[in-house]
C-alpha atoms as a PDB file:
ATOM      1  CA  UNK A   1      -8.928 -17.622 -14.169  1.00  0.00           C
ATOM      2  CA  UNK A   2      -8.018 -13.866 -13.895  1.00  0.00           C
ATOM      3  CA  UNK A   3      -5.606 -12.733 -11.584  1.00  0.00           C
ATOM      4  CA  UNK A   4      -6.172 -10.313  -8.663  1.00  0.00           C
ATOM      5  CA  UNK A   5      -5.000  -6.969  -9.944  1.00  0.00           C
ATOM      6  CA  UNK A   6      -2.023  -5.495  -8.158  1.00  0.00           C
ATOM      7  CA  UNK A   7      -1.982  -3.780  -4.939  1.00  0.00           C
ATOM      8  CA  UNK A   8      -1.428   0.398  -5.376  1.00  0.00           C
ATOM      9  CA  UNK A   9       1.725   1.492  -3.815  1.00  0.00           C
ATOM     10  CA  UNK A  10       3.487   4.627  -3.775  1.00  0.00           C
ATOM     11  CA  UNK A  11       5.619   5.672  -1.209  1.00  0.00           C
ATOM     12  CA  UNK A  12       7.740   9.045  -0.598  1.00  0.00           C
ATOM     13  CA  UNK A  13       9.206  10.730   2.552  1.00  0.00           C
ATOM     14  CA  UNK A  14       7.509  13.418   4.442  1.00  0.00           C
ATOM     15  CA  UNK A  15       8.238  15.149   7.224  1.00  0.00           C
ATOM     16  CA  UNK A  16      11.321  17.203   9.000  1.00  0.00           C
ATOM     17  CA  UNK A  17      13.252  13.620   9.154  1.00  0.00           C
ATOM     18  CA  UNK A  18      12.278  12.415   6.120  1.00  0.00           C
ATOM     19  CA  UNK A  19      10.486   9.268   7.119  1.00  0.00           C
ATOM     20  CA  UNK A  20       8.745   7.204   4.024  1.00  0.00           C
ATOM     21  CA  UNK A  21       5.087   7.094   4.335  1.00  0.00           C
ATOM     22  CA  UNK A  22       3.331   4.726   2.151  1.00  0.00           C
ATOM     23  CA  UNK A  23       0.006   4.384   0.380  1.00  0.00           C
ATOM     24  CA  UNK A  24      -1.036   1.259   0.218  1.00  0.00           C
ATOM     25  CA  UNK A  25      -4.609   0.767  -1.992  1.00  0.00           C
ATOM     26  CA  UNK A  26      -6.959  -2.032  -3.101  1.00  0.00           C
ATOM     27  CA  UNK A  27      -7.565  -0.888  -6.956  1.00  0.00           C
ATOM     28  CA  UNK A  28     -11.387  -2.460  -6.900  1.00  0.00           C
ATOM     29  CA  UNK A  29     -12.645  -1.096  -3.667  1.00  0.00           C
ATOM     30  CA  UNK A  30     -10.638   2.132  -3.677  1.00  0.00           C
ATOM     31  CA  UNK A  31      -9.757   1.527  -0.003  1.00  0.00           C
ATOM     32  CA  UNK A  32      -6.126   2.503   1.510  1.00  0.00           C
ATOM     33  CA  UNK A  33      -4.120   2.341   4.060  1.00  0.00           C
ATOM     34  CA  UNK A  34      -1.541   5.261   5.296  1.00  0.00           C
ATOM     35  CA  UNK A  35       1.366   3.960   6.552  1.00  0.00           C
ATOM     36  CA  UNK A  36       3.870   6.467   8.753  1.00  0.00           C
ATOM     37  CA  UNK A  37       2.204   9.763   8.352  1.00  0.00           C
ATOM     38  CA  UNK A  38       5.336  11.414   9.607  1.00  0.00           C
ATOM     39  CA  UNK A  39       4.213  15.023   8.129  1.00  0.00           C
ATOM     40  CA  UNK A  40       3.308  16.916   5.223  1.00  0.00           C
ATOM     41  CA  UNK A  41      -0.544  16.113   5.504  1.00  0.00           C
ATOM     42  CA  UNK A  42      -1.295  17.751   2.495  1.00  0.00           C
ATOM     43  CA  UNK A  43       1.114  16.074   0.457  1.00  0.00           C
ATOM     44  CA  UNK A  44      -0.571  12.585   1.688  1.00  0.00           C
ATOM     45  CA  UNK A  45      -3.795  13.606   0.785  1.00  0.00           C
ATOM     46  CA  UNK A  46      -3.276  15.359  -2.162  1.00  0.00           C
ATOM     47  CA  UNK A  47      -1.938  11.908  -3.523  1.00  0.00           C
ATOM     48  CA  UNK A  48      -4.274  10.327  -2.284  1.00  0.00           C
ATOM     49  CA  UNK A  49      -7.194  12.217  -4.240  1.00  0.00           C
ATOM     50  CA  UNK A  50      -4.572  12.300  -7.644  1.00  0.00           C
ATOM     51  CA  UNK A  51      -4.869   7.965  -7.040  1.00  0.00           C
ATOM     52  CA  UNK A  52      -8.686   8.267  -6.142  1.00  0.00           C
ATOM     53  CA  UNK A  53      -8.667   6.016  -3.016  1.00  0.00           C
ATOM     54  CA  UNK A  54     -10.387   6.751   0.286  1.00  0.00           C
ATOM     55  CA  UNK A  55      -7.967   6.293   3.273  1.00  0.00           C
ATOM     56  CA  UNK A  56      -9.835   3.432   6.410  1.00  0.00           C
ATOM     57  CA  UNK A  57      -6.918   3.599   8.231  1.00  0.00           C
ATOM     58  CA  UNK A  58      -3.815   5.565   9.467  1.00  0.00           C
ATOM     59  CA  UNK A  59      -1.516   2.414  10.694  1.00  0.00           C
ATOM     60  CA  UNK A  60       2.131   2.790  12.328  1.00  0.00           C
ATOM     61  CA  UNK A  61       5.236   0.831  12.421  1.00  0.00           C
ATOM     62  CA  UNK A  62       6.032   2.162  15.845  1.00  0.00           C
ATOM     63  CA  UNK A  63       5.916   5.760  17.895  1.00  0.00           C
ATOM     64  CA  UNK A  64       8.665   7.955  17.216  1.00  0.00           C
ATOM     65  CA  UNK A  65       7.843  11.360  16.421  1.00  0.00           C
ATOM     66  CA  UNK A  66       8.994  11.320  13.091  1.00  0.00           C
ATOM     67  CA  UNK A  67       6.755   8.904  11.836  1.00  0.00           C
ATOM     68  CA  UNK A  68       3.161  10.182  13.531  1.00  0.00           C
ATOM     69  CA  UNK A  69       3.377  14.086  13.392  1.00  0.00           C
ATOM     70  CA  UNK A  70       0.525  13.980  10.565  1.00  0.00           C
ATOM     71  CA  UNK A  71      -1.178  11.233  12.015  1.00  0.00           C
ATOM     72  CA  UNK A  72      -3.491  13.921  13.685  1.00  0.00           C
ATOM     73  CA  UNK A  73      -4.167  15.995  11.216  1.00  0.00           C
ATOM     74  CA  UNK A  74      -4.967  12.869   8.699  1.00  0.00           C
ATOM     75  CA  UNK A  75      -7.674  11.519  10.773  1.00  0.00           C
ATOM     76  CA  UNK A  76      -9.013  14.911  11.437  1.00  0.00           C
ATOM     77  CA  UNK A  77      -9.235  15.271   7.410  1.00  0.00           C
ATOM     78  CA  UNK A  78     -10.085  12.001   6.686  1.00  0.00           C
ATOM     79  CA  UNK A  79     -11.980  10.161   9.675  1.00  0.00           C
ATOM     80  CA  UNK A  80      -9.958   7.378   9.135  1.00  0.00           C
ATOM     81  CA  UNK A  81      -8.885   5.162  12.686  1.00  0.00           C
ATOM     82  CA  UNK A  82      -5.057   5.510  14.253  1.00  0.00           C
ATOM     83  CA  UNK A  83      -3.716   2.576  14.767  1.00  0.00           C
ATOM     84  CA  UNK A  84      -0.595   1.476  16.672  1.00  0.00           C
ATOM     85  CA  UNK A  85       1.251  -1.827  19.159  1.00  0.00           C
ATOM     86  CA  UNK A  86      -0.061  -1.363  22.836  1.00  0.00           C
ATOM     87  CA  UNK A  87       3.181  -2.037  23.749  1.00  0.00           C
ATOM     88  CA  UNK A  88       4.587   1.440  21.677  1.00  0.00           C
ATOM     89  CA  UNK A  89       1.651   3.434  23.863  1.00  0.00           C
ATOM     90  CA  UNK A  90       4.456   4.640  26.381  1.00  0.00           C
ATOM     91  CA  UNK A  91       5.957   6.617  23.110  1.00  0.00           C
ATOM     92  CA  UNK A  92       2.937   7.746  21.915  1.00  0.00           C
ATOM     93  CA  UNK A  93       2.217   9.270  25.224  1.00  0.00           C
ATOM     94  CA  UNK A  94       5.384  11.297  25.203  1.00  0.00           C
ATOM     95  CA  UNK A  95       5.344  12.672  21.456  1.00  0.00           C
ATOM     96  CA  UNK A  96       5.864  16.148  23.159  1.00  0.00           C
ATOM     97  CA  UNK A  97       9.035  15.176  24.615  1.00  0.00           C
ATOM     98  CA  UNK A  98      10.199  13.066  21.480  1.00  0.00           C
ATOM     99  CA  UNK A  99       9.561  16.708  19.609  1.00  0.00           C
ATOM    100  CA  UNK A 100      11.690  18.917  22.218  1.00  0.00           C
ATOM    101  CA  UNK A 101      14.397  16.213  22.124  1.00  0.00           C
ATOM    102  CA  UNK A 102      14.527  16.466  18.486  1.00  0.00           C
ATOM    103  CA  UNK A 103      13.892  20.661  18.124  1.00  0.00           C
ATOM    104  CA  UNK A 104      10.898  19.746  16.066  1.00  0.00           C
ATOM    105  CA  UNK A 105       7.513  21.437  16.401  1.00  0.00           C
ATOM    106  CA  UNK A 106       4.951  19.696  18.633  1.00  0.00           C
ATOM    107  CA  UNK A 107       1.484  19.024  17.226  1.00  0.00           C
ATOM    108  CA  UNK A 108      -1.279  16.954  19.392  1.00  0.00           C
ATOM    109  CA  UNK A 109      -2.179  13.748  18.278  1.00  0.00           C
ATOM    110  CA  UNK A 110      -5.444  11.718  19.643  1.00  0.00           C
ATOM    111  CA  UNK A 111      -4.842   8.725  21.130  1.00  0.00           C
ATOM    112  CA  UNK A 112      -5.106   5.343  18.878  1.00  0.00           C
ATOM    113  CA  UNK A 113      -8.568   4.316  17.783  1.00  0.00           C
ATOM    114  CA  UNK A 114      -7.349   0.369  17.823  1.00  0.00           C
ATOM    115  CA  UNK A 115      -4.099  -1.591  19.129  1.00  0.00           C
ATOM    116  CA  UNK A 116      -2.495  -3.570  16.612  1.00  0.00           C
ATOM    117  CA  UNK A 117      -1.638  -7.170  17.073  1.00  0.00           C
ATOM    118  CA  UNK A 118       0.577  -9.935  15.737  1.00  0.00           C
ATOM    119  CA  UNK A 119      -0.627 -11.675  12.607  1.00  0.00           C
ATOM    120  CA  UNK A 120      -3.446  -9.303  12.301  1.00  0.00           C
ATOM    121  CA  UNK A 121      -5.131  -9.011   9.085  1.00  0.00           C
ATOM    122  CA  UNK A 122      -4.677  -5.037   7.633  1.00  0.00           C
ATOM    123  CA  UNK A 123      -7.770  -3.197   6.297  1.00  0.00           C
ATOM    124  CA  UNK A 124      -7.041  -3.920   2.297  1.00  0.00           C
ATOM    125  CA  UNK A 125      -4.255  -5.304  -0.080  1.00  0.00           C
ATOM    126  CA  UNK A 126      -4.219  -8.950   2.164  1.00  0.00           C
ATOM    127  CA  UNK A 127      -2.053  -7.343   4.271  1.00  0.00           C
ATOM    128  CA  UNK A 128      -1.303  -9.216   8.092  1.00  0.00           C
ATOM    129  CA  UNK A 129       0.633  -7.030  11.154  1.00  0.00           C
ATOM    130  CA  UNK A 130       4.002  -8.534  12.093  1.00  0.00           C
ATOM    131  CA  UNK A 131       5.058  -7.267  15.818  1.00  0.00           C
ATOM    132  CA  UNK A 132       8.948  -7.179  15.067  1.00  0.00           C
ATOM    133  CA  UNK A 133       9.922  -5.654  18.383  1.00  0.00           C
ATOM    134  CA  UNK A 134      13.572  -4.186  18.764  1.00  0.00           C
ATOM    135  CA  UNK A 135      13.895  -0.843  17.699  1.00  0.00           C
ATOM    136  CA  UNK A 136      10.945  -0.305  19.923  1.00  0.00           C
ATOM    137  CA  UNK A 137       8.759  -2.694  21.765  1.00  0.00           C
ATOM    138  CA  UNK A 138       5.787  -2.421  19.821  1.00  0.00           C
ATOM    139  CA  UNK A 139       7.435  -1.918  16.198  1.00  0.00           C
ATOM    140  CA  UNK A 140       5.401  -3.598  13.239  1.00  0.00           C
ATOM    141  CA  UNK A 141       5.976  -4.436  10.480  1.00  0.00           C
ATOM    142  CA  UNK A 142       3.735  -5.095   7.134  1.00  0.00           C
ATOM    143  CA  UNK A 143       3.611  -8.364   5.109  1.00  0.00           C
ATOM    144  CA  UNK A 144       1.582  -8.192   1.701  1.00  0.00           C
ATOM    145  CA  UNK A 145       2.166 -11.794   0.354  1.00  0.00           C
ATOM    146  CA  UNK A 146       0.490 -11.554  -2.687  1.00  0.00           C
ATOM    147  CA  UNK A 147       2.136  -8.620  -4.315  1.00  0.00           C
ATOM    148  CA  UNK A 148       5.402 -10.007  -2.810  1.00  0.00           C
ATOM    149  CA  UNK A 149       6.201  -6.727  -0.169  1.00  0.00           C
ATOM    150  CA  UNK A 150       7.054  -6.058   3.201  1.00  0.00           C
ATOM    151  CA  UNK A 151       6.943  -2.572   4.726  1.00  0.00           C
ATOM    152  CA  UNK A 152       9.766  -2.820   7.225  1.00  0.00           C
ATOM    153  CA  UNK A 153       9.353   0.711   9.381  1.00  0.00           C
ATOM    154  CA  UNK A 154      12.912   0.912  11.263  1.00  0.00           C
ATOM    155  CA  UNK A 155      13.552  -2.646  11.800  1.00  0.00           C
ATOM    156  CA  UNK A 156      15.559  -3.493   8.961  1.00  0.00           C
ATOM    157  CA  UNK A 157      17.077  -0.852   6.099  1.00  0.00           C
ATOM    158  CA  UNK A 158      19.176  -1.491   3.034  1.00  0.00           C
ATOM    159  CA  UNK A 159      22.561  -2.695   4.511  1.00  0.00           C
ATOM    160  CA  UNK A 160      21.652  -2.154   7.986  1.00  0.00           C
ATOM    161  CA  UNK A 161      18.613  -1.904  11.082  1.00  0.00           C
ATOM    162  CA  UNK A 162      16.966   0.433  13.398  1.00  0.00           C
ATOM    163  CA  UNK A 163      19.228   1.919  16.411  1.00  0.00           C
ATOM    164  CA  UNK A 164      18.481   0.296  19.211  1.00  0.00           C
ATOM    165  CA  UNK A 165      19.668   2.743  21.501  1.00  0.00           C
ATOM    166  CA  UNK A 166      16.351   5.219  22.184  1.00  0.00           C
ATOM    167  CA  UNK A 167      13.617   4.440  24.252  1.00  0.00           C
ATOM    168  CA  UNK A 168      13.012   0.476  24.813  1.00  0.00           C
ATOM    169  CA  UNK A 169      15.544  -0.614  22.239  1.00  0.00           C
ATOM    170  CA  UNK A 170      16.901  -3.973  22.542  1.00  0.00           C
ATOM    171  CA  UNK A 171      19.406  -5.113  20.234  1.00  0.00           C
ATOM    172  CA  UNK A 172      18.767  -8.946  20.661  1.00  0.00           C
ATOM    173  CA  UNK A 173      15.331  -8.291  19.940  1.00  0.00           C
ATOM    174  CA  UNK A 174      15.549  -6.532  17.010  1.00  0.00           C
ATOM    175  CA  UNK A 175      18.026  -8.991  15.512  1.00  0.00           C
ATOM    176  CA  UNK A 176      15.271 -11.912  16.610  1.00  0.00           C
ATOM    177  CA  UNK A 177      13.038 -10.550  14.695  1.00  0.00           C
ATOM    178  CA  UNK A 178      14.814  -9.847  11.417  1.00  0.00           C
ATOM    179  CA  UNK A 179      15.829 -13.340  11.889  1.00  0.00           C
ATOM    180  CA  UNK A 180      12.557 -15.211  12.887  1.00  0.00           C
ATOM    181  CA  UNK A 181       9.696 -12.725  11.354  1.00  0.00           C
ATOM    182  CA  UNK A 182      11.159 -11.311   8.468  1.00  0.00           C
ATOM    183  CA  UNK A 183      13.950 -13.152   6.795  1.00  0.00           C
ATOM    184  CA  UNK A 184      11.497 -16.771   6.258  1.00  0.00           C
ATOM    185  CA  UNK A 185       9.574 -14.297   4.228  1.00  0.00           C
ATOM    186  CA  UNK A 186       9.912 -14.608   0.557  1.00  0.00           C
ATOM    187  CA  UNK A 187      13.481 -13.732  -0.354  1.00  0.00           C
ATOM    188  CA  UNK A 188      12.645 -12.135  -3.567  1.00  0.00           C
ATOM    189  CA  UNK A 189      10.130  -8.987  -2.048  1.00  0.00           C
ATOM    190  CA  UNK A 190      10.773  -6.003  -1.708  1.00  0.00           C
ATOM    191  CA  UNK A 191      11.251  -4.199   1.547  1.00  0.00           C
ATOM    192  CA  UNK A 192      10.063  -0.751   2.155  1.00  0.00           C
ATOM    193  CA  UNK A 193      12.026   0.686   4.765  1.00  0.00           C
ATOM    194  CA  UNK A 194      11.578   3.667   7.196  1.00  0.00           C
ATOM    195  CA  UNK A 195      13.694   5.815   5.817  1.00  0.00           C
ATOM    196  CA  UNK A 196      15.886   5.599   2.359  1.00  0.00           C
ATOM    197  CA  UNK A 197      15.685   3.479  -0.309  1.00  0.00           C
ATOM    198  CA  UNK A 198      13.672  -0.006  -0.978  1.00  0.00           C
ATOM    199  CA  UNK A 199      15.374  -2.728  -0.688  1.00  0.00           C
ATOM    200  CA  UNK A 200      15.292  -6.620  -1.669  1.00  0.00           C
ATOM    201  CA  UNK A 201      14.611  -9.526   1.351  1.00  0.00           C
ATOM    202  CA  UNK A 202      17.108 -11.636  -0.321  1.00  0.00           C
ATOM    203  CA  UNK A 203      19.654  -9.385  -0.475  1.00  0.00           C
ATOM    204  CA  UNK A 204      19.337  -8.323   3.413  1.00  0.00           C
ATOM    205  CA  UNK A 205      19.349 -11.969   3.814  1.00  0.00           C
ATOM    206  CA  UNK A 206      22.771 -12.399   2.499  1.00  0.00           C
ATOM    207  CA  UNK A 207      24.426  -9.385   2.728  1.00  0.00           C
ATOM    208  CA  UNK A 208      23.256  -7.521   5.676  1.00  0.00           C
ATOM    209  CA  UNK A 209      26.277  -6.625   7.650  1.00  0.00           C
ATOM    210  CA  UNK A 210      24.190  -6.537  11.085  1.00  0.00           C
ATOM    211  CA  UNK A 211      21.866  -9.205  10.197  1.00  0.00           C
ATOM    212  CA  UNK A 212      22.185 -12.240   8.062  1.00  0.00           C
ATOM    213  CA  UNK A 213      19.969 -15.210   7.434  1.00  0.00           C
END
């Protein structure tokens, strides 16, 4: 029996803040995913023409600015749907006073095609939608079982998690969620986090200074 080739990943940060956007692409159908299109829309899609996939859908891990200021501008280029936790809308709606706040340019973004949910299944890689409220109340996160990764947003980071003190931050929450949704995940994945480097589940698990299993 052959095995399911693996899942195309690449991911690299964009953006004035840096955030990592991901690429996430099924290698028979050519689909993808974008992940936290936080800027640099030109960047995104010139890798994703150098990897020869078609992005479906623009999907977030929650609504602050710095990881939606391309979303716009990718489904302009692309047609592909925006898609984002109803309960994140509230942030979404306020981009242009997330950009003043933060002295960064504001650029309009439509409002999201679809409204993720928990345990939804993504567009392509097996992928299911975890809500892992917290850092925000409708932060997601991304669970690709078969390929053994978990695309984290700003809930949980190498040695540390999101801040929980910007708009509808809880810390209780957030540390729930690491706990309940993220850390019975398979301790040897690897986490992609929002910003800086990847990570390992395990290692969160046992070492996190905020957060242990």
């Amino acid at each position: 029996m052959t095995s399911q080739p693996a899942l195309i990943r690449e991911t690299f940060p964009v953006g004035p803040l840096q955030c990592n956007c991901t690429i996430i692409g099924d290698p028979i159908s050519k689909k993808a995913i974008v992940i936290d299109p936080g800027g640099d829309h030109e960047l995104i899609l010139q890798r994703l023409d150098e990897l020869g996939l078609r992005v479906v859908s623009i999907i977030h891990t929650h609504a602050h600015l710095d990881h939606f200021l391309a979303s716009g501008l990718m489904k302009e280029k692309t047609g592909a749907t925006l898609h984002l936790h109803k309960e994140d809308q509230f942030l979404w709606d306020n981009l242009e006073m997330q950009c003043s706040m933060f002295g960064v340019p504001y650029t309009p973004v439509p409002a999201p095609d679809f409204w993720l949910s928990d345990d939804e299944e993504l567009a392509c890689g097996c992928g299911v939608a975890l809500h892992t409220p917290g850092h925000t109340p409708g932060s997601m996160s991304f669970w690709f079982p078969n390929d053994k990764l978990l695309i984290a947003g700003d809930t949980l980071f190498k040695q540390g998690i999101g801040r929980t003190d910007l708009w509808g931050g809880d810390y209780a929450t957030i540390e729930r969620s690491i706990r309940q949704r993220l850390y019975i995940l398979d301790e040897e994945a690897t986490v992609v986090t929002g910003h800086g480097p990847d990570t390992l589940l395990g290692d969160g698990m046992r070492n996190n200074p905020f957060v242990r299993a």
